[in-house]
Protein backbone atom coordinates (compact mmCIF):
# COMPACT_ATOMS: atom_id res chain seq x y z
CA UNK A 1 -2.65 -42.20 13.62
CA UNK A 2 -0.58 -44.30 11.31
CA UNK A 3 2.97 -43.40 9.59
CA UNK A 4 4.59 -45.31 6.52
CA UNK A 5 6.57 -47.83 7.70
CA UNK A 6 10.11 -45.86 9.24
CA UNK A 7 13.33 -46.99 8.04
CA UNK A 8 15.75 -49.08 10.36
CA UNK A 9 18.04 -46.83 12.24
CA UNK A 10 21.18 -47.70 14.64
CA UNK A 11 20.27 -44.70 17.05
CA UNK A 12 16.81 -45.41 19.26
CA UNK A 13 16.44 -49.15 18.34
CA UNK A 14 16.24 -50.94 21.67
CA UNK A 15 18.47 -54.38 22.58
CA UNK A 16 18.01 -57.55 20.76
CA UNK A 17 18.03 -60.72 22.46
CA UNK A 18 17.32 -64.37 20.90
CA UNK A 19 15.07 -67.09 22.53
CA UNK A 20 13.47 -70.20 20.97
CA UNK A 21 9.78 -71.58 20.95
CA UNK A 22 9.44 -74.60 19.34
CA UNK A 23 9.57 -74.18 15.16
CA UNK A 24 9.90 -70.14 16.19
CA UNK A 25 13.20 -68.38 16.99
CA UNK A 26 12.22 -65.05 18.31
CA UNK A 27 14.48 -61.72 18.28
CA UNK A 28 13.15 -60.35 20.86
CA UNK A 29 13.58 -56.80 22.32
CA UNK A 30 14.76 -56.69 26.03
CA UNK A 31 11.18 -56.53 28.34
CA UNK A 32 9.06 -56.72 25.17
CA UNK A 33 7.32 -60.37 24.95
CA UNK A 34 6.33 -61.89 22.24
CA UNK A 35 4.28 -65.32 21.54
CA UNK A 36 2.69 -66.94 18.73
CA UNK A 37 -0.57 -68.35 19.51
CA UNK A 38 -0.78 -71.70 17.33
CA UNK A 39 1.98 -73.95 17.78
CA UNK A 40 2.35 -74.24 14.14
CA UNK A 41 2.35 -72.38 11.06
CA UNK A 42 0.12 -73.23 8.00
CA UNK A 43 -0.19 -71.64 4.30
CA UNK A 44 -2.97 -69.53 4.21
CA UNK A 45 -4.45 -69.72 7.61
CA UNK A 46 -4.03 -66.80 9.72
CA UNK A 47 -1.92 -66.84 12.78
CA UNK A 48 -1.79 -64.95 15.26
CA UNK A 49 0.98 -63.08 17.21
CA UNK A 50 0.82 -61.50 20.66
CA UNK A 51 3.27 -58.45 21.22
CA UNK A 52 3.88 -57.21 24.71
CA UNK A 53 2.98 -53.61 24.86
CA UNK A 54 -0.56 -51.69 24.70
CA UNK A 55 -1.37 -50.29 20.79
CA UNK A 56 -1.46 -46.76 22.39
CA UNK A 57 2.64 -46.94 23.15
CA UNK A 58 2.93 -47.33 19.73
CA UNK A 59 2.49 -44.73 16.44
CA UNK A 60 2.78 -47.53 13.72
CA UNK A 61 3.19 -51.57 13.75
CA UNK A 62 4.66 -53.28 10.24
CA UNK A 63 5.19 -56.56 8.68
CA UNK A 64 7.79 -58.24 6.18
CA UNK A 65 7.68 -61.25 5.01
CA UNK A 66 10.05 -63.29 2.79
CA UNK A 67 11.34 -66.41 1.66
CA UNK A 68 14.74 -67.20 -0.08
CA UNK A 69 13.37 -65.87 -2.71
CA UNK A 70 12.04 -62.40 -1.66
CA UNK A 71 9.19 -60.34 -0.42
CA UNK A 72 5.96 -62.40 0.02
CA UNK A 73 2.53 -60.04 -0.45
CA UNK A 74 -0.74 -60.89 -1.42
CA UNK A 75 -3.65 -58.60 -1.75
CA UNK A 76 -7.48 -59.93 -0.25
CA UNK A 77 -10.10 -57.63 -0.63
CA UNK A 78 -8.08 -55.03 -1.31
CA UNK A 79 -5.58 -54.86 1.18
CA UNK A 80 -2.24 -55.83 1.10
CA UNK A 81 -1.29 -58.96 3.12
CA UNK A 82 2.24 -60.81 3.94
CA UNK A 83 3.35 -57.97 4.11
CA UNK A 84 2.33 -54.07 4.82
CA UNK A 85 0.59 -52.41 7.90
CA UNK A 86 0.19 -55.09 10.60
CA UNK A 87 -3.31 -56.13 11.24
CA UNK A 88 -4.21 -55.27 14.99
CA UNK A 89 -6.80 -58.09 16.15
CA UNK A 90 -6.58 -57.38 19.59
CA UNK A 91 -5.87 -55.17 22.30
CA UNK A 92 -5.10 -55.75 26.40
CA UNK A 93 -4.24 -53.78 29.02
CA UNK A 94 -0.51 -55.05 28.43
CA UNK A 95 -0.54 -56.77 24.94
CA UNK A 96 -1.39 -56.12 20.90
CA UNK A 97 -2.39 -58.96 18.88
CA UNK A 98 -1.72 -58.74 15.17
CA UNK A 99 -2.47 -60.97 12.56
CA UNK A 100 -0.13 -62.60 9.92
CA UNK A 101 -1.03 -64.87 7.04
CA UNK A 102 1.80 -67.39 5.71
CA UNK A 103 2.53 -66.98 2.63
CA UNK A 104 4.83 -69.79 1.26
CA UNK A 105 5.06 -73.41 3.12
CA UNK A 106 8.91 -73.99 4.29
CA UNK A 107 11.13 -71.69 5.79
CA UNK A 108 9.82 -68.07 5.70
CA UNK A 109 11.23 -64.78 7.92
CA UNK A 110 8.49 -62.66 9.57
CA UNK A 111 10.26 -59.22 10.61
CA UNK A 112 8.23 -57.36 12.82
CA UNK A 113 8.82 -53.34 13.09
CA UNK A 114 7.42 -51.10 15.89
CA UNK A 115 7.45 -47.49 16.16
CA UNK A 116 7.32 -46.50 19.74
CA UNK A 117 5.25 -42.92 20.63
CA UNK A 118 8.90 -41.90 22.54
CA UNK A 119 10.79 -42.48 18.96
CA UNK A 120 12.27 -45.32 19.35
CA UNK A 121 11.97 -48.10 17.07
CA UNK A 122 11.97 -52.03 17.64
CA UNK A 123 12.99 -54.66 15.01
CA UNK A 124 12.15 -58.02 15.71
CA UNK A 125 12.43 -61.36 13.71
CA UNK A 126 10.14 -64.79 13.42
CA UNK A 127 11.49 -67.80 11.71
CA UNK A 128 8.77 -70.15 10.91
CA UNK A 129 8.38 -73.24 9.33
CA UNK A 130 5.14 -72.89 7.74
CA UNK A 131 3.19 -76.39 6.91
CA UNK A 132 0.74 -76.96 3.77
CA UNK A 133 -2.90 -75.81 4.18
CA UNK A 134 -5.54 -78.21 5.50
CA UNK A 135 -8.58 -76.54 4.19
CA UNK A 136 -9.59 -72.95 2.52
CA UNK A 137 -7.99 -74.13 -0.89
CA UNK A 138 -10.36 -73.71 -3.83
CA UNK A 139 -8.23 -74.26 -6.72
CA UNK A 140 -4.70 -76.04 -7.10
CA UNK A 141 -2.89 -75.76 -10.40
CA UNK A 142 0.27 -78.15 -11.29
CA UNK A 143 1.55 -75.41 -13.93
CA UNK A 144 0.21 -71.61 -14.35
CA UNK A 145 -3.14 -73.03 -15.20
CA UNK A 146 -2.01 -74.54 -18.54
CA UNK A 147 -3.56 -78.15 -19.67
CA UNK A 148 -0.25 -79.14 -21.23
CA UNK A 149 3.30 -78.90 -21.36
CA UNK A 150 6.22 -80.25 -24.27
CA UNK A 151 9.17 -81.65 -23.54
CA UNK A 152 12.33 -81.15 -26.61
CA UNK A 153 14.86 -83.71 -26.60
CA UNK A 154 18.17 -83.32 -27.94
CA UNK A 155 17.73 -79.87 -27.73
CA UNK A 156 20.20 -77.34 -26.01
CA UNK A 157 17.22 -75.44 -23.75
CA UNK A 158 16.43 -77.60 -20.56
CA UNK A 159 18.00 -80.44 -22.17
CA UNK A 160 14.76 -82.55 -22.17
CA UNK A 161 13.34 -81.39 -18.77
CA UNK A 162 10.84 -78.74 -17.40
CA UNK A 163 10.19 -78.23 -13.62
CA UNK A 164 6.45 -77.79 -12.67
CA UNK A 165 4.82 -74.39 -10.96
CA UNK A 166 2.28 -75.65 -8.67
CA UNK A 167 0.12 -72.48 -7.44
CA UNK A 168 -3.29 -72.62 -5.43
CA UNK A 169 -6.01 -70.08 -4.77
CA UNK A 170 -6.85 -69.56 -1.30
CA UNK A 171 -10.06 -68.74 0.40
CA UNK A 172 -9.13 -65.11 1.71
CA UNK A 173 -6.55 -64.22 -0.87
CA UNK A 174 -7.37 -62.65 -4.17
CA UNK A 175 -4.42 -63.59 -5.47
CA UNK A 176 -2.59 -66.89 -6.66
CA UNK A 177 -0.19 -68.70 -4.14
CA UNK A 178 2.77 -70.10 -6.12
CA UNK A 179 4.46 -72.81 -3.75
CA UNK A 180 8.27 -72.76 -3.50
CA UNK A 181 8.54 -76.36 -5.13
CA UNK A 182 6.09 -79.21 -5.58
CA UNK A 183 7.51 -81.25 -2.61
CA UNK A 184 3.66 -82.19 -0.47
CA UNK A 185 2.25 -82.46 -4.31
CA UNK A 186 1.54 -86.35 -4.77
CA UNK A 187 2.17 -87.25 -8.24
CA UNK A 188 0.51 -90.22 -10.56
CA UNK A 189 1.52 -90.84 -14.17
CA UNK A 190 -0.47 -92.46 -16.98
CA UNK A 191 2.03 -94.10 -19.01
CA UNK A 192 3.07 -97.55 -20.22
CA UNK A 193 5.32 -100.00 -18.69
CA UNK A 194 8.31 -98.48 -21.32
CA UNK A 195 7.62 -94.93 -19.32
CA UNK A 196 7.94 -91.64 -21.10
CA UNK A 197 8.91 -89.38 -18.27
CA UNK A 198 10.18 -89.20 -14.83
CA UNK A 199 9.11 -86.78 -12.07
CA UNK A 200 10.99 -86.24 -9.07
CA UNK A 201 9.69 -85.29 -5.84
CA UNK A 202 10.43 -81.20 -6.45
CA UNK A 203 8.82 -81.22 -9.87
CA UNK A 204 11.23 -81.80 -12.48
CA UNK A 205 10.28 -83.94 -15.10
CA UNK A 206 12.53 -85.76 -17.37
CA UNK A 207 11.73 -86.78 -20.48
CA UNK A 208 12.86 -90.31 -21.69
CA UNK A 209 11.76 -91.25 -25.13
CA UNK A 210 8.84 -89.19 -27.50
CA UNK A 211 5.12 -89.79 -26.58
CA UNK A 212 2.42 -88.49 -24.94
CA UNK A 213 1.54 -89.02 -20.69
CA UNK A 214 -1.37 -87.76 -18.47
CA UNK A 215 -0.23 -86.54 -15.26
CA UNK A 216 -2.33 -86.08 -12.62
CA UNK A 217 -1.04 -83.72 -8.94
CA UNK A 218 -3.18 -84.21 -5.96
CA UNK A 219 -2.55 -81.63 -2.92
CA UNK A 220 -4.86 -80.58 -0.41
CA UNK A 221 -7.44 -82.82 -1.78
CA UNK A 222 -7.83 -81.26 -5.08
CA UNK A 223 -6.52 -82.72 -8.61
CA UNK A 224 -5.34 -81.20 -11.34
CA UNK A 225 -4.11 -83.00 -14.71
CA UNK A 226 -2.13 -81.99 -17.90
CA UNK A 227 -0.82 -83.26 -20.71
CA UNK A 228 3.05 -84.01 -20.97
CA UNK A 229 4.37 -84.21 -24.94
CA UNK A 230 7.96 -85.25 -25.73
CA UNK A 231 8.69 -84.91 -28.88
CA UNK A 232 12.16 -84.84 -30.37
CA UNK A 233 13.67 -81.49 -31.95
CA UNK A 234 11.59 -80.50 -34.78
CA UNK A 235 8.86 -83.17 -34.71
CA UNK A 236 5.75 -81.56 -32.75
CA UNK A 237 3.14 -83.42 -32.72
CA UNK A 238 0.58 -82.44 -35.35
CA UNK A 239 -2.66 -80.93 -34.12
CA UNK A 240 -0.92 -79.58 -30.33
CA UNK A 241 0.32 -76.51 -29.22
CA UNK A 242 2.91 -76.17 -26.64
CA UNK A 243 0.29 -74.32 -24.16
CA UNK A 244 3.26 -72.94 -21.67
CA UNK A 245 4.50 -70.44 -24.55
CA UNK A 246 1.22 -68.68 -24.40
């Protein structure tokens, strides 16, 4: 039988201790083992995490993930990954194997929360470094899925920039994965020699002088392209609409 997830209490949580394994620094209970399967960490791709008791010792198994920027969840088919109700994968006579899926590349925190039958609760953490995908992408988007973006100069709002929202859709996930920045993202402009914009590494793009660029963002061998307008305050071009105010 399953419970909701309990809430962290002082009383009945067992000792804390910290090791590290490679990329992973492990909180880890005193006598309860834990082990991560892969030696590395990839968007998407589920991983899997090896917990050193039998699923019977336990009433409930939960898991948060996050970023710097909050609470990472997904749904796929239905069910709520990232975070939720751990995913039990496999059982020993002295281990539980769950399953994760990584939710953001970077730096993400995996907290692990187990309910013991005796009522005592253990609260472990993962810090992983989670790489870009290698495969299972089938869409990658450089900005919400809009062909084009403008660019005001001389105006008081972004002062002439705009930072891109890359996003993909995973194989697995029903949802859209919206990376942290656009840093793995390789970048080609279509402009003259006199250039139009700039775009730095993480996304931003700069614009320098009114026209119009193609720029193309290839990442995880898929393309996507939009249209970058720059236009100075007041002066849209005729004939296009600013497609990120929809």
């Amino acid at each position: 039988m399953r419970y909701p997830c309990p809430k962290i209490r002082t009383w009945g949580t067992r000792q804390l201790s910290s090791v590290t394994s490679g990329n992973t620094i492990i909180e880890e209970p005193e006598g309860l083992e834990v082990s991560v399967l892969e030696s590395g960490a990839k968007l998407g791709e589920p991983l899997e995490i090896v917990l050193g008791f039998k699923a019977e010792d336990v009433s409930g198994i939960w898991v948060e993930m996050s970023d710097d920027h909050g609470r990472l969840s997904r749904n796929s088919g239905g069910r709520e990954i990232g975070s939720g109700e751990a995913k039990v994968v496999g059982e020993s006579t002295n281990s539980t194997t769950i399953e994760i899926v990584p939710l953001q590349i970077g730096q993400i925190t995996v907290e692990i929360i187990v309910a013991f039958a005796d009522g005592s609760i253990a609260h472990q953490s993962l810090f992983l470094k989670v790489m870009p995908p290698t495969e299972n992408i089938k869409k990658f988007s450089l900005y919400h899925g809009n062909p084009a973006v403008s660019i005001i100069l001389g105006s008081d709002d972004g002062d002439g920039e705009v930072r891109l929202s890359p996003e993909v859709l995973l194989e697995g996930i029903d949802d859209s994965v919206y990376l942290s920045d656009s840093t793995g993202v390789q970048f080609q402009v279509q402009q003259p020699d006199n250039p139009i914009i700039r775009v730095q590494s993480d996304g931003l793009i700069s614009g320098l002088r009114p026209g119009r660029v193609t720029l193309i963002g290839r990442y995880g061998g898929l393309e996507d392209r939009i249209i970058v307008d720059v236009h100075r305050q007041g002066r849209l071009s005729v004939g296009h609409k600013d497609s990120s105010s929809q």
